[in-house]
Protein backbone atom coordinates (compact mmCIF):
# COMPACT_ATOMS: atom_id res chain seq x y z
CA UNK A 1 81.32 55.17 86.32
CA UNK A 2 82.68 55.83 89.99
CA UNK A 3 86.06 55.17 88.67
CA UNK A 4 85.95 57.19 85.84
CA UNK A 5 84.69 60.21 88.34
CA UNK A 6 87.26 59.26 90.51
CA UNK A 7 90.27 60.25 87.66
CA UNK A 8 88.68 63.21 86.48
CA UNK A 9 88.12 64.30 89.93
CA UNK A 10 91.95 63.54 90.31
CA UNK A 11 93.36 65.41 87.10
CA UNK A 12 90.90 68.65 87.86
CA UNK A 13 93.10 68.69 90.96
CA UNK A 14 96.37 68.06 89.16
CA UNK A 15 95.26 70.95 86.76
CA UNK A 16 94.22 73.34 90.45
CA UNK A 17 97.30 72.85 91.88
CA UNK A 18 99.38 73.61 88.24
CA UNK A 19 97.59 76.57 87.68
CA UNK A 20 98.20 78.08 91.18
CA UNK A 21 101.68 77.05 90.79
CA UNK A 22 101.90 79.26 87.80
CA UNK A 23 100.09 81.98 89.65
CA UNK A 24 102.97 81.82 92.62
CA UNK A 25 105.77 81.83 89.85
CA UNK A 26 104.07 85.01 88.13
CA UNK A 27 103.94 86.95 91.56
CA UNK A 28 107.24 87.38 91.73
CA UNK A 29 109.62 86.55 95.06
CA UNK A 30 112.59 88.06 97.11
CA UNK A 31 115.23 87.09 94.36
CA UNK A 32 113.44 88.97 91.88
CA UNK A 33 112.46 92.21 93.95
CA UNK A 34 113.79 95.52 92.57
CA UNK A 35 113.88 96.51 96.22
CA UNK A 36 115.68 93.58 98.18
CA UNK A 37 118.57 95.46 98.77
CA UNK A 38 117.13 97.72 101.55
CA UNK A 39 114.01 96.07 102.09
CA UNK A 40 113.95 95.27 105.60
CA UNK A 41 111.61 91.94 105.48
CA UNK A 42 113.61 90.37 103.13
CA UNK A 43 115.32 87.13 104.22
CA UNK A 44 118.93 86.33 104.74
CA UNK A 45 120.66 83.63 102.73
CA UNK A 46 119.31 80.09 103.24
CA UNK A 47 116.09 81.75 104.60
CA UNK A 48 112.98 80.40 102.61
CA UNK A 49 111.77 83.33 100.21
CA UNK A 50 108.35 85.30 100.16
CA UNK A 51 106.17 85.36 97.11
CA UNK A 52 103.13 87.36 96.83
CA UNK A 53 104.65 90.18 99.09
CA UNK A 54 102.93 93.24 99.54
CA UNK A 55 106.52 95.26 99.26
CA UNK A 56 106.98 93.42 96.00
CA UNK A 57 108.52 95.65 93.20
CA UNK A 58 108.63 94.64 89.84
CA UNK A 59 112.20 94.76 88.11
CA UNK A 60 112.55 97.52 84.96
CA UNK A 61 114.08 95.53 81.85
């Protein structure tokens, strides 16, 4: 049975770590900010973008 705990213990993990990735993607980042072009914090090209920003604005469609 230990092994058998062992791989469900290892896909509930899996199945964490997808579902927060999905929860990043949602947030929204820097290339998809209504707002990047004179928001201050935003970074510069090859600069790692922010997700879950509290500046974050949601683009109209």
């Amino acid at each position: 049975m230990n092994r058998i705990d062992n791989i469900i213990a290892d896909l509930a993990y899996i199945l964490d770590s997808l579902r927060v990735l999905r929860e990043i993607q949602a947030a929204g980042n820097c290339n998809t900010c209504a707002g990047r072009s004179e928001c201050e914090y935003c970074p510069r090209l090859g600069q790692q973008v922010r997700y879950n920003c509290p500046f974050y604005k949601e683009e109209e469609n």
